[in-house]
Protein backbone atom coordinates (compact mmCIF):
# COMPACT_ATOMS: atom_id res chain seq x y z
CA UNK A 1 -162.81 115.62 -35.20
CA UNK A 2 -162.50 119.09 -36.86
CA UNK A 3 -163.06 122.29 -35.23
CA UNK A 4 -161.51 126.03 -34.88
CA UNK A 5 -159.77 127.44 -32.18
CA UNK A 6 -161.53 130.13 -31.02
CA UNK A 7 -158.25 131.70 -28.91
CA UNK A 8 -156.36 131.99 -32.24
CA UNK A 9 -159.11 131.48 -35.17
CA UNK A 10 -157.34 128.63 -36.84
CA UNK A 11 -158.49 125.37 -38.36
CA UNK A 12 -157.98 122.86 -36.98
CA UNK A 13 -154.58 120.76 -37.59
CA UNK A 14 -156.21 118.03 -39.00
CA UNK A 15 -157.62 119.45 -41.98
CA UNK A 16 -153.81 120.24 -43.29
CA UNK A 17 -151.65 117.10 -43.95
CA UNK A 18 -148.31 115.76 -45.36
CA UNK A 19 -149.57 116.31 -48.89
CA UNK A 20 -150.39 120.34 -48.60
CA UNK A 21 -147.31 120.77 -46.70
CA UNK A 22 -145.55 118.99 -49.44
CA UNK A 23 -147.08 120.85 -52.26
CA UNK A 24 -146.07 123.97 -50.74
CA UNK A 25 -142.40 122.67 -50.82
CA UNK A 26 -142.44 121.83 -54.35
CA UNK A 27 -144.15 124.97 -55.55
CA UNK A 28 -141.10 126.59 -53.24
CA UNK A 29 -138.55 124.24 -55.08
CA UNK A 30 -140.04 125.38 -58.26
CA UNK A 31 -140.18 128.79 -57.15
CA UNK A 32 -136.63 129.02 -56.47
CA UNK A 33 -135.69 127.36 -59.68
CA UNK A 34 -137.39 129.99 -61.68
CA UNK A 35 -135.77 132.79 -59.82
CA UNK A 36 -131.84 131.47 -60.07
CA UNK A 37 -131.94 130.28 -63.95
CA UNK A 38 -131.00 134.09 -64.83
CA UNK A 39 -127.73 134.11 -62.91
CA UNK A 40 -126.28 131.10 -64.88
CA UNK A 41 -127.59 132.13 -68.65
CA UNK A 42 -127.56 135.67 -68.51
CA UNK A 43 -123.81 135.97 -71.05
CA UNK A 44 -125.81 133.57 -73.05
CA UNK A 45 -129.40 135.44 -73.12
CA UNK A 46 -126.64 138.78 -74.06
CA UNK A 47 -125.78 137.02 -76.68
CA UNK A 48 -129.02 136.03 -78.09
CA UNK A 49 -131.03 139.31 -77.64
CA UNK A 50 -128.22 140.99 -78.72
CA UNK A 51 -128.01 143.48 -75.52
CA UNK A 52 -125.50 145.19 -73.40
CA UNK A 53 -124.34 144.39 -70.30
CA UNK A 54 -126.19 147.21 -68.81
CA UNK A 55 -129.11 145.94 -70.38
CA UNK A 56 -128.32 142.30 -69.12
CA UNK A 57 -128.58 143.25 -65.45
CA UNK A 58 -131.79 144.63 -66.12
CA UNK A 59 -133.09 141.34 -66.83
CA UNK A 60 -132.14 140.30 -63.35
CA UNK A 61 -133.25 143.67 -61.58
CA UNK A 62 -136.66 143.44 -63.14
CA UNK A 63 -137.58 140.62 -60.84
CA UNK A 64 -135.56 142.28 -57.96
CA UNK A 65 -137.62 145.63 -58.59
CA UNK A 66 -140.30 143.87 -58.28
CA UNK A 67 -139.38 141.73 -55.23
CA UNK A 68 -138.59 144.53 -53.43
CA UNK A 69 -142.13 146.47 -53.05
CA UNK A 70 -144.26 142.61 -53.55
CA UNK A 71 -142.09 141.54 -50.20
CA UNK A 72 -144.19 144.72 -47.87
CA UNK A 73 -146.89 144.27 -48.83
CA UNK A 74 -147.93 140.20 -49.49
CA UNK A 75 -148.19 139.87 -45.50
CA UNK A 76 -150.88 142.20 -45.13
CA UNK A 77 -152.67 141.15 -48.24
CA UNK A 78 -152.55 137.61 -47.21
CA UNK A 79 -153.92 138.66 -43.91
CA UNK A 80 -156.67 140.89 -45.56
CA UNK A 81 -158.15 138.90 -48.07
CA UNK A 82 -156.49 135.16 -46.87
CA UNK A 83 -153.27 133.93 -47.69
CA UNK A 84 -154.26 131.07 -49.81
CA UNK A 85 -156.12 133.19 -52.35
CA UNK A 86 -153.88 135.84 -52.40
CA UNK A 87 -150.91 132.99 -52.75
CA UNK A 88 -153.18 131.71 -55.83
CA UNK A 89 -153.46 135.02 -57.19
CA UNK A 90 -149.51 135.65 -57.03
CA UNK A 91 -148.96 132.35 -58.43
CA UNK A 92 -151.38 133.28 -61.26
CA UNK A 93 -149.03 136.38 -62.49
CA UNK A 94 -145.73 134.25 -61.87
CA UNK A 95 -146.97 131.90 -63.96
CA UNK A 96 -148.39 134.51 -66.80
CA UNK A 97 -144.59 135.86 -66.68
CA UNK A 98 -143.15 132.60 -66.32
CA UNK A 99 -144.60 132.21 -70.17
CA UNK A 100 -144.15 135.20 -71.21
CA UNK A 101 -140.70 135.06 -70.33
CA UNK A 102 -140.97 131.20 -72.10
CA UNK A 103 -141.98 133.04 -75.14
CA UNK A 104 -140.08 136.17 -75.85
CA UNK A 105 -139.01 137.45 -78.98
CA UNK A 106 -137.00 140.35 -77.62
CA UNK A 107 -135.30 142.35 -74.46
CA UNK A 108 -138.59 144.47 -73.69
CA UNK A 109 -141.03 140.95 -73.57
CA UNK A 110 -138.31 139.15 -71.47
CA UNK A 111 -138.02 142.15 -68.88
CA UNK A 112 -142.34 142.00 -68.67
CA UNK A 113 -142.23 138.53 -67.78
CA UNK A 114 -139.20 139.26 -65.14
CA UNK A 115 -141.29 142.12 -63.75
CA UNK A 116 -144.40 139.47 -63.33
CA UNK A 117 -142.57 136.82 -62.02
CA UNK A 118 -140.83 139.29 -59.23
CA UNK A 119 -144.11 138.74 -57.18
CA UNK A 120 -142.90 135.02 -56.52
CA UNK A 121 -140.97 136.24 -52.98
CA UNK A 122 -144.92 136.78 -51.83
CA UNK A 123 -144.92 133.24 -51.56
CA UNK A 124 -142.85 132.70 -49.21
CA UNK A 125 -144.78 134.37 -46.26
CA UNK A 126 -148.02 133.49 -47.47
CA UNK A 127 -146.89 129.87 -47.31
CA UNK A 128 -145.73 131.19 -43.57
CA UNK A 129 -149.58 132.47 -43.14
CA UNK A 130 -151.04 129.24 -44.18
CA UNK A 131 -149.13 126.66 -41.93
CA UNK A 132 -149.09 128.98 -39.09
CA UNK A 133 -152.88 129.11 -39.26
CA UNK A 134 -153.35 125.26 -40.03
CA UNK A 135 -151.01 123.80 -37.58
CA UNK A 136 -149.66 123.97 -33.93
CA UNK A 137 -146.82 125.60 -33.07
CA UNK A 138 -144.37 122.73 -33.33
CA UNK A 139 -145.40 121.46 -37.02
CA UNK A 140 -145.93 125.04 -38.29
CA UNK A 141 -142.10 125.60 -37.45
CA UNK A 142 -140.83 122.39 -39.37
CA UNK A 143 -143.34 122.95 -41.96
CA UNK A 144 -141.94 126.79 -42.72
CA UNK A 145 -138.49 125.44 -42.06
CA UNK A 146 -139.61 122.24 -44.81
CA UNK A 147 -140.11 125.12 -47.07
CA UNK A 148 -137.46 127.65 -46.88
CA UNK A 149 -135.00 124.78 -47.54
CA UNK A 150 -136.93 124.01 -50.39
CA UNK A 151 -136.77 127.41 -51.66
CA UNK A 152 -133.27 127.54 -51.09
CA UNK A 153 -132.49 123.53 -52.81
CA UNK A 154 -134.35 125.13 -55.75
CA UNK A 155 -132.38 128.17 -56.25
CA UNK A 156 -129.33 125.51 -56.52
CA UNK A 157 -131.42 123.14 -59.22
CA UNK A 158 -131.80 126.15 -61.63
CA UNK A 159 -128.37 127.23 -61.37
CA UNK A 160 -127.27 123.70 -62.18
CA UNK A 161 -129.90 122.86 -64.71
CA UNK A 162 -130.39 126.50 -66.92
CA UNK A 163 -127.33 125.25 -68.97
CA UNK A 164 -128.14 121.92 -70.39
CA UNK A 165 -131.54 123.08 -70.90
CA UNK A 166 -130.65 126.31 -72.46
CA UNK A 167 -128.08 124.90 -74.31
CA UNK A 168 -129.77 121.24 -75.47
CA UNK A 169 -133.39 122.74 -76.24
CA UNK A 170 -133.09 126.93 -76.05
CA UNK A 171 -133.19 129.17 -73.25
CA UNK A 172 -136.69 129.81 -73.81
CA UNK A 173 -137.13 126.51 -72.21
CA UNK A 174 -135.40 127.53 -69.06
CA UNK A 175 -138.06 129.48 -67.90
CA UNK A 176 -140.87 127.68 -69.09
CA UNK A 177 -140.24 124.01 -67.28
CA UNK A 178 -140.13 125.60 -63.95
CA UNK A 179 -143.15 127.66 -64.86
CA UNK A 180 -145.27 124.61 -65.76
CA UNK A 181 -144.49 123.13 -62.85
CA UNK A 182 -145.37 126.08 -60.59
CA UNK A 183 -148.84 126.20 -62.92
CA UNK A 184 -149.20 121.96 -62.00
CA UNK A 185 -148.16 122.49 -57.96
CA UNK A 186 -150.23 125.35 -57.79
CA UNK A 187 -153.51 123.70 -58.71
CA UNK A 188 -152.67 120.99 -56.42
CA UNK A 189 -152.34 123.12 -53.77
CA UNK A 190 -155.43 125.14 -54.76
CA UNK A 191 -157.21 121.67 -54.61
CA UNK A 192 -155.24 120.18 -51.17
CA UNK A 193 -155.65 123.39 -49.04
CA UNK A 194 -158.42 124.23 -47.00
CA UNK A 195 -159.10 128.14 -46.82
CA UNK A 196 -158.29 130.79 -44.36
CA UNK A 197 -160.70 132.89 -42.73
CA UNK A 198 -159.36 136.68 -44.11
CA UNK A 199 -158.32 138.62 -40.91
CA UNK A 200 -160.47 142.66 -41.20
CA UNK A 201 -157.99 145.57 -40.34
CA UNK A 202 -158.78 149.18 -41.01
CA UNK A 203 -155.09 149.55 -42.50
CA UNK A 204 -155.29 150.08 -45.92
CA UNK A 205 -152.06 149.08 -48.69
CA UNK A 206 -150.16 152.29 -49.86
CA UNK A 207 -149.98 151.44 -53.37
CA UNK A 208 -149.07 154.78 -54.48
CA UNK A 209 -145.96 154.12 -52.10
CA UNK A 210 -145.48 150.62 -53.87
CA UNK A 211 -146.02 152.88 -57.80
CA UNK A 212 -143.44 155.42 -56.90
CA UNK A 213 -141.15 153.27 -55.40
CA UNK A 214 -141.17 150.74 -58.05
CA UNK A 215 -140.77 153.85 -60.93
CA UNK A 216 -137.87 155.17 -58.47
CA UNK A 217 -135.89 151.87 -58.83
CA UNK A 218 -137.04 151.34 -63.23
CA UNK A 219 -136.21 155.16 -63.56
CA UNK A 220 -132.57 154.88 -62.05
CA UNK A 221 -131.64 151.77 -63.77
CA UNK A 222 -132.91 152.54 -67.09
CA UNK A 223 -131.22 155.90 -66.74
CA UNK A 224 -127.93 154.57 -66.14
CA UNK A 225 -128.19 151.68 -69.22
CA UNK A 226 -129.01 155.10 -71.01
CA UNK A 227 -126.14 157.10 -69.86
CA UNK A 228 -123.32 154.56 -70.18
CA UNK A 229 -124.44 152.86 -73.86
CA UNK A 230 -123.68 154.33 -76.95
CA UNK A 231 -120.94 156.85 -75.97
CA UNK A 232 -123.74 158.43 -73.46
CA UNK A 233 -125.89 161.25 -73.38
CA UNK A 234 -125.61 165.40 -73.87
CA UNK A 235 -125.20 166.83 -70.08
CA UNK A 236 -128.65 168.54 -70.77
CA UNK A 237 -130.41 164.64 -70.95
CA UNK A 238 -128.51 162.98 -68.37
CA UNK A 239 -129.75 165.87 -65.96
CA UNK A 240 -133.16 165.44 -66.95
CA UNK A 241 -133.06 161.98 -66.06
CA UNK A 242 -131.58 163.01 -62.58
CA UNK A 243 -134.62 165.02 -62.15
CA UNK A 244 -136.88 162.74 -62.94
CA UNK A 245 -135.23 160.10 -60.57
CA UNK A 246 -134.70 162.86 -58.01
CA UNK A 247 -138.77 163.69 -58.24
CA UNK A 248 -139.84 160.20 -57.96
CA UNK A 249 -138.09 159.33 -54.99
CA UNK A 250 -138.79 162.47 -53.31
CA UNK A 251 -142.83 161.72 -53.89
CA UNK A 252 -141.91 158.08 -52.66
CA UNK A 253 -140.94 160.09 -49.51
CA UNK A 254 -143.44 162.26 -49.14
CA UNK A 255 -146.18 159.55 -49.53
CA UNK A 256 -144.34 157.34 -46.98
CA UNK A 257 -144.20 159.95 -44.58
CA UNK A 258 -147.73 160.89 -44.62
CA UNK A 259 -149.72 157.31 -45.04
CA UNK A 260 -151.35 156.02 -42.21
CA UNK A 261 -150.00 152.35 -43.12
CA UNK A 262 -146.59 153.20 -45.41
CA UNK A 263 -145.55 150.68 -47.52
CA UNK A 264 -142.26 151.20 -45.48
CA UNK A 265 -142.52 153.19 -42.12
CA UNK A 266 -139.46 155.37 -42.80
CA UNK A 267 -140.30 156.96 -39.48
CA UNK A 268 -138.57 153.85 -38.24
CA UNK A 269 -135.27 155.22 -39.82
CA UNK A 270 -135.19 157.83 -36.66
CA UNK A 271 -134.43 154.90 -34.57
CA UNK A 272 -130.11 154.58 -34.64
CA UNK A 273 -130.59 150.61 -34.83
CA UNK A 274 -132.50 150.66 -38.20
CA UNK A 275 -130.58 153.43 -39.78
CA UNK A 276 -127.53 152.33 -39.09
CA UNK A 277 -128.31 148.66 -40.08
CA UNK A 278 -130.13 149.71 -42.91
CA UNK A 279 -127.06 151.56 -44.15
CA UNK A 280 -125.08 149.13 -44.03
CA UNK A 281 -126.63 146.55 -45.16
CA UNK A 282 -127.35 149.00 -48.40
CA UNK A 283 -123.45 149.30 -48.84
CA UNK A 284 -122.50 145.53 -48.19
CA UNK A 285 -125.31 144.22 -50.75
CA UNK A 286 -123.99 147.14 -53.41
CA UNK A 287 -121.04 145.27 -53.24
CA UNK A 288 -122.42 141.80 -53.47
CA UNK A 289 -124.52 142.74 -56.22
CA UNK A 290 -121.53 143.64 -58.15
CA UNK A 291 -119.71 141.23 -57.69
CA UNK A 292 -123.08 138.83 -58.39
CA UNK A 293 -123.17 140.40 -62.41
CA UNK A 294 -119.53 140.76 -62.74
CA UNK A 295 -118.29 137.22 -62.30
CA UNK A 296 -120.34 135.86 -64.80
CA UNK A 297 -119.94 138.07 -67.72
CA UNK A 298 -115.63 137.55 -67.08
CA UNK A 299 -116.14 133.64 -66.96
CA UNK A 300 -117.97 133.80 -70.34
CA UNK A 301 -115.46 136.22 -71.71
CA UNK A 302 -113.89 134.48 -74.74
CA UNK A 303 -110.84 132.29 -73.88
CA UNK A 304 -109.04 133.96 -77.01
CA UNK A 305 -108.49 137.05 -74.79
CA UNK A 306 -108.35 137.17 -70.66
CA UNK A 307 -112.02 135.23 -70.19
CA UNK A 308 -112.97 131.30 -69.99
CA UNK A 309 -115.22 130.79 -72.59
CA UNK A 310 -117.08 129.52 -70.33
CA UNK A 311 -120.81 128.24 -71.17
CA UNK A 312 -124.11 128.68 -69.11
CA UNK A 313 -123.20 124.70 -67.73
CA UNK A 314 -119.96 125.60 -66.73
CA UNK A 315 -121.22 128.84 -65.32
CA UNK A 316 -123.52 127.26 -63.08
CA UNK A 317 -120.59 124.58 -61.81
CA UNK A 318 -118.74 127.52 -61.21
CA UNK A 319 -121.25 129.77 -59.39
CA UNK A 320 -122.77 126.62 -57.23
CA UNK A 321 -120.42 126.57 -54.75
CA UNK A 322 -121.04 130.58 -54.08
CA UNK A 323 -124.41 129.77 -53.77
CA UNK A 324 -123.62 127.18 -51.25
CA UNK A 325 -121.95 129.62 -48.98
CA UNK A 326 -124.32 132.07 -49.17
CA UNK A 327 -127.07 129.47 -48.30
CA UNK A 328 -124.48 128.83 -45.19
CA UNK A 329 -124.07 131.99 -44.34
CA UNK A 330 -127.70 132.74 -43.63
CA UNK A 331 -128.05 130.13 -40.83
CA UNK A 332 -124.02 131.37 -39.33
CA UNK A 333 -124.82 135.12 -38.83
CA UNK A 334 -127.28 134.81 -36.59
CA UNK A 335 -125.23 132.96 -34.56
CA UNK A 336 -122.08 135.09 -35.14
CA UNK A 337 -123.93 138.16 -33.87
CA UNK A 338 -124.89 136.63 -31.06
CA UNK A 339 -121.50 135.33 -30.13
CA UNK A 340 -119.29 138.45 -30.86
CA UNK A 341 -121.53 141.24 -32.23
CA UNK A 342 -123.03 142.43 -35.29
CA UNK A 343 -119.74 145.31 -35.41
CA UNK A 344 -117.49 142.62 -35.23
CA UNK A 345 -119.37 140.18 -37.84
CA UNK A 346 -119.89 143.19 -40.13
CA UNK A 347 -115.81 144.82 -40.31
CA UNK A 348 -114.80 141.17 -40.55
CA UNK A 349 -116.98 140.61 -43.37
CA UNK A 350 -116.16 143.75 -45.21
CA UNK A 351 -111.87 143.59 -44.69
CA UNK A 352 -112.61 139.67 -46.47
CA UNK A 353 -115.05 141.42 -49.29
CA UNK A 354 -112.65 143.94 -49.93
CA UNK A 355 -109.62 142.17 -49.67
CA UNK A 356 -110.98 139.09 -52.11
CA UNK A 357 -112.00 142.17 -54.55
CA UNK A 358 -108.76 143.86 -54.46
CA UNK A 359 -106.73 140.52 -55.01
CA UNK A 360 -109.03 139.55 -57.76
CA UNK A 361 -108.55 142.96 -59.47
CA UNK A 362 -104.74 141.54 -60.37
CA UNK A 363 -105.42 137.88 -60.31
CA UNK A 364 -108.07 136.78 -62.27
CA UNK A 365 -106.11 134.26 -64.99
CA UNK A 366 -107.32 131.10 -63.21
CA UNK A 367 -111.13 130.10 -62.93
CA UNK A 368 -110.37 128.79 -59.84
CA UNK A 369 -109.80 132.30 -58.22
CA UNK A 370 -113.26 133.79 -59.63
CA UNK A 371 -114.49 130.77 -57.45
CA UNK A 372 -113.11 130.96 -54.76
CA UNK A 373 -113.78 135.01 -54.58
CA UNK A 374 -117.38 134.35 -55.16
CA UNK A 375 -117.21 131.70 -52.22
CA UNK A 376 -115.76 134.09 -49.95
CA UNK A 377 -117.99 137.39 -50.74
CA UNK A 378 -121.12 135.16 -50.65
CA UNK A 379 -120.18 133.81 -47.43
CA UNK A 380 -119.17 137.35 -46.02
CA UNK A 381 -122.11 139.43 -47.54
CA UNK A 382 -124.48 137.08 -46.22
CA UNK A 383 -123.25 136.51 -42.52
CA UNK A 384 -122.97 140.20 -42.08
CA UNK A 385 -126.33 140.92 -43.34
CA UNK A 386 -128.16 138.55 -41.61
CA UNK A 387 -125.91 139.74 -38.52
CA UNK A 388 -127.78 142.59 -38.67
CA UNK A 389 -131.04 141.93 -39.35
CA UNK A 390 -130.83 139.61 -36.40
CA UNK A 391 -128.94 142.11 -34.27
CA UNK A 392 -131.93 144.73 -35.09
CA UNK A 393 -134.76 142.58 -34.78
CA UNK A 394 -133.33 142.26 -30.74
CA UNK A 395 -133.17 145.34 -31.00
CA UNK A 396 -136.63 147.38 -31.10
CA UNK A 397 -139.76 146.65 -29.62
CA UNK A 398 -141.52 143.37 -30.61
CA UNK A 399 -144.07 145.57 -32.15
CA UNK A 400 -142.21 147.15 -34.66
CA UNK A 401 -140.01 143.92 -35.49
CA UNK A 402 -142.41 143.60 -38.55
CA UNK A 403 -142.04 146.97 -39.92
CA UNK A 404 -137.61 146.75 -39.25
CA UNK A 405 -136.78 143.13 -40.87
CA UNK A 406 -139.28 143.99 -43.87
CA UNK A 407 -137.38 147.73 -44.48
CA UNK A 408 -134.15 145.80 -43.93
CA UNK A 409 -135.42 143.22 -46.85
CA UNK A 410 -136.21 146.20 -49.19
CA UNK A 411 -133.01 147.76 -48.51
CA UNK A 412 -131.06 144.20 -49.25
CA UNK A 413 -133.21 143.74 -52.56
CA UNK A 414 -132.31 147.38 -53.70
CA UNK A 415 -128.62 147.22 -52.85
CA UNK A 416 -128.00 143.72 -54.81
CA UNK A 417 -130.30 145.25 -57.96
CA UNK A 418 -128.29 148.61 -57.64
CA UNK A 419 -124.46 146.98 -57.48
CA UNK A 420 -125.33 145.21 -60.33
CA UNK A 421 -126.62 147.79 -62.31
CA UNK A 422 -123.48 149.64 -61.56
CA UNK A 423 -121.67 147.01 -62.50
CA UNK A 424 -123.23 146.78 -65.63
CA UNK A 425 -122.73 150.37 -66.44
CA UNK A 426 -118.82 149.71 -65.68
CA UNK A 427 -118.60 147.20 -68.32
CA UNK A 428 -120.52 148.94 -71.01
CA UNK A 429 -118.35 152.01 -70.22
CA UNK A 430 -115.28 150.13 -70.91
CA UNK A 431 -116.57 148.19 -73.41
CA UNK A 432 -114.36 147.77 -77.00
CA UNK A 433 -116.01 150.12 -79.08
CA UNK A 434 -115.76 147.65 -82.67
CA UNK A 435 -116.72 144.73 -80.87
CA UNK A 436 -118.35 146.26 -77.71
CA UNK A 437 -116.96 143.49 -75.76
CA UNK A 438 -115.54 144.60 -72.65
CA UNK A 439 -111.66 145.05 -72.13
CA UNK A 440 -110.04 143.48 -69.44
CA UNK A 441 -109.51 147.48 -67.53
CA UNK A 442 -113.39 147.21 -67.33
CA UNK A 443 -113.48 143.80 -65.33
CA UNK A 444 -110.89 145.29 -63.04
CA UNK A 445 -112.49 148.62 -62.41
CA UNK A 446 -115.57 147.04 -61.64
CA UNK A 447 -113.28 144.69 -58.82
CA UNK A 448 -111.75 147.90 -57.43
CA UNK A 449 -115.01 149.24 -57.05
CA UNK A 450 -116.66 146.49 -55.33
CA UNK A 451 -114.03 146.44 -53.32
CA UNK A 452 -113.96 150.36 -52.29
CA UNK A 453 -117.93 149.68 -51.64
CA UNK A 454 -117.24 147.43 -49.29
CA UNK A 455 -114.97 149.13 -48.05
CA UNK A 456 -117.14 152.26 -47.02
CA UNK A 457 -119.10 149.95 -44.32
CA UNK A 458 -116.20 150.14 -42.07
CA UNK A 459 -116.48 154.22 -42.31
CA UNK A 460 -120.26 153.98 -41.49
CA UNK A 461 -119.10 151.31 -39.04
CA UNK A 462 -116.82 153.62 -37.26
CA UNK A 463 -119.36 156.66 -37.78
CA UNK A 464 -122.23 154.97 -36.16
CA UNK A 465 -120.22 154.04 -33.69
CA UNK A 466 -118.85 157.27 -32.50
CA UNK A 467 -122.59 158.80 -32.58
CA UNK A 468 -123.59 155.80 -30.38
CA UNK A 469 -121.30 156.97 -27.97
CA UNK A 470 -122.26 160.72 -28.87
């Protein structure tokens, strides 16, 4: 018999089966597929497009940009307008940049399609809207639990499977097999689930908040490819750009402050929990997100010199058991907080990061050490950050737990896009200037780095701590 719940406004659980929940998970697994071929192939799509390494990370960060101001805002517009049209919609543009992405010619048409196919991370809470509204408690938890790992299997597929594709059809390819199969498990869900009533709230979106903040993040990172290529920029240009960065992220501000329902309530930064956590978690993901860009571009250095000549394949191999750790780590930290404190989880997390990025600084002849390092920052960067989104969440009032783990989100999405940007910028700095390879100094400035990043948490670590006792 079907019917609603009038206590909660839901359908009914029987008009949502094994098949819908399915289709969700293999629109996640194809989700996550899409998202991770980058990682793998991005020395190789270098290589083809004939860009800089700066320019490389931007291929990455466009999603991330993206990701970061989608992930605020796809809750609320699930709940406005219901989360299975809104989940259609998103799938719609991922798809569009999927193609696009499928198709390009040239840097600029590659980064469009990134920038379109950034508003995949919507689908992950909309999928959380949908079974939470079609199912009771108990299913709805294994169903969004079904899906995550799904997500998280897929990431894992396209890291394994961007080099043989890339390298037996093209790389064009790489994005556009996951992309038809989003476009195929889309319409089946379209087809297989029912729709959800749209919940009315007088809370409108900021989307000037989600325009400024987005042109904050483009601004800064296509400053700095600008400012480190080429021998750089006159002092006059680089401090226009400064402005420029300076002025949009000061109207971001402003426009947070002021909106009735901010994109991100940065009033919530008053609170020591969130500004602490979110500071930290900014500093350990900087460091991550080096480490993330600069461990591929030294295992497909040429084998002639002080690289591998490694290909996207052998990449992946390389970079999957990372991946694996950092899938660990999300379900440890939790659990670590719990057990001996978010402190504790973070400075044990940062003395590993730092220490791994130090060592690898001097040792980097063996590929076997660039695997284990990216085993052992994964693993750290992701307990620690999930230590403290867990530790905050417990934290605040259940009312605002919302607003905290979605600012914390933002601030991890900016902090991996930023570290690699940086990163980037270190290796075109260094880079040879007849070949415009980069030397081997480059590769270990950008390890000292990371490592002095990481580093800095156990100053903010010891800061916060003192004011807490303040």
């Amino acid at each position: 018999m079907q019917g609603t719940s009038t206590s909660e406004g839901v359908v009914s659980p029987v008009r949502i089966g094994r098949l819908s929940i399915g289709a969700l998970g293999v629109l996640a697994l194809a989700l996550g597929a899409l998202q991770s071929v980058v990682e793998p192939a991005l020395p190789l799509l270098q290589r083809e497009l004939g860009v800089s390494s700066g320019e490389g990370a931007l291929i990455g960060n466009a999603l991330l940009v993206t990701g970061a101001v989608v992930t605020p805002v796809a809750g609320k517009l699930g709940d406005r307008y219901g989360g299975k049209r809104v989940l259609v919609w998103l799938m719609a543009v991922v798809s569009a940049g999927g193609l696009l992405a499928g198709l390009a010619p040239n840097l600029p048409v590659l980064l469009l399609g990134q920038v379109l196919q950034g508003v995949m991370v919507g689908a992950l809470p909309l999928s959380f809207i949908l079974v939470r509204k079609h199912l009771p408690t108990g299913a709805s938890q294994a169903a969004i639990g079904l899906v995550v790992a799904l997500f998280t299997g897929g990431s894992m597929v396209g890291m394994l499977f961007a080099g043989p594709i890339a390298e037996g059809l093209s790389w064009h390819w790489m994005f556009a097999l996951p992309t038809i199969a989003i476009i195929a498990t889309t319409l089946v869900v379209t087809r297989l689930m029912p729709h959800d009533p749209p919940i009315p709230s007088d809370n409108g979106i900021d989307w000037p908040g989600v325009v400024l903040l987005s042109g904050t993040l483009l601004a800064f990172m296509l400053g700095l490819v600008t400012v480190t290529r080429d021998g750089g920029l006159p002092p006059l240009a680089v401090g226009a750009i400064a402005v420029v960065v300076a002025a949009l992220a000061t109207g971001w501000v402003v426009v947070e402050s002021r909106a009735g329902s901010p994109m991100v309530d940065l009033r919530m930064l008053a609170k020591p929990p969130m500004w602490s956590s979110c500071l930290l978690t900014f500093v350990i993901t900087t460091s991550s997100g080096m480490v993330l860009f600069l461990l591929p571009q030294l295992f497909a250095v040429s084998a002639d010199g002080y690289g591998f000549g490694a290909g996207t394949t052998d990449i992946g191999l390389f970079l999957l058991p990372g991946a694996i750790a950092g899938a660990v780590s999300d379900s440890v930290g939790g659990i670590a907080a719990r057990r001996f404190g978010p402190r504790a989880v973070v400075v044990v997390g940062t003395v590993v990061t730092a220490a791994t990025m130090i060592a690898l600084a001097s040792l980097h002849t063996a590929a076997w050490q660039l695997v284990l390092a990216k085993v052992l920052t994964a693993f750290a960067s992701g307990v620690g950050t999930t230590a403290l989104l867990a530790a905050t969440a417990t934290a605040i009032e259940t009312k605002d737990i919302g607003i905290a783990t979605s600012l914390l989100v933002v601030t991890r999405v900016i902090g991996v896009a930023l570290g690699a940007q940086v990163a980037g910028a270190i290796l075109d700095a260094g880079a040879e200037p007849m070949t415009g390879r980069p030397t081997e100094s480059a590769f270990v400035t950008g390890f000292a780095v990371a490592g002095l990043v990481a580093a800095l948490s156990l100053l903010v670590v010891r800061t916060t701590k003192k004011g807490a006792r303040a």
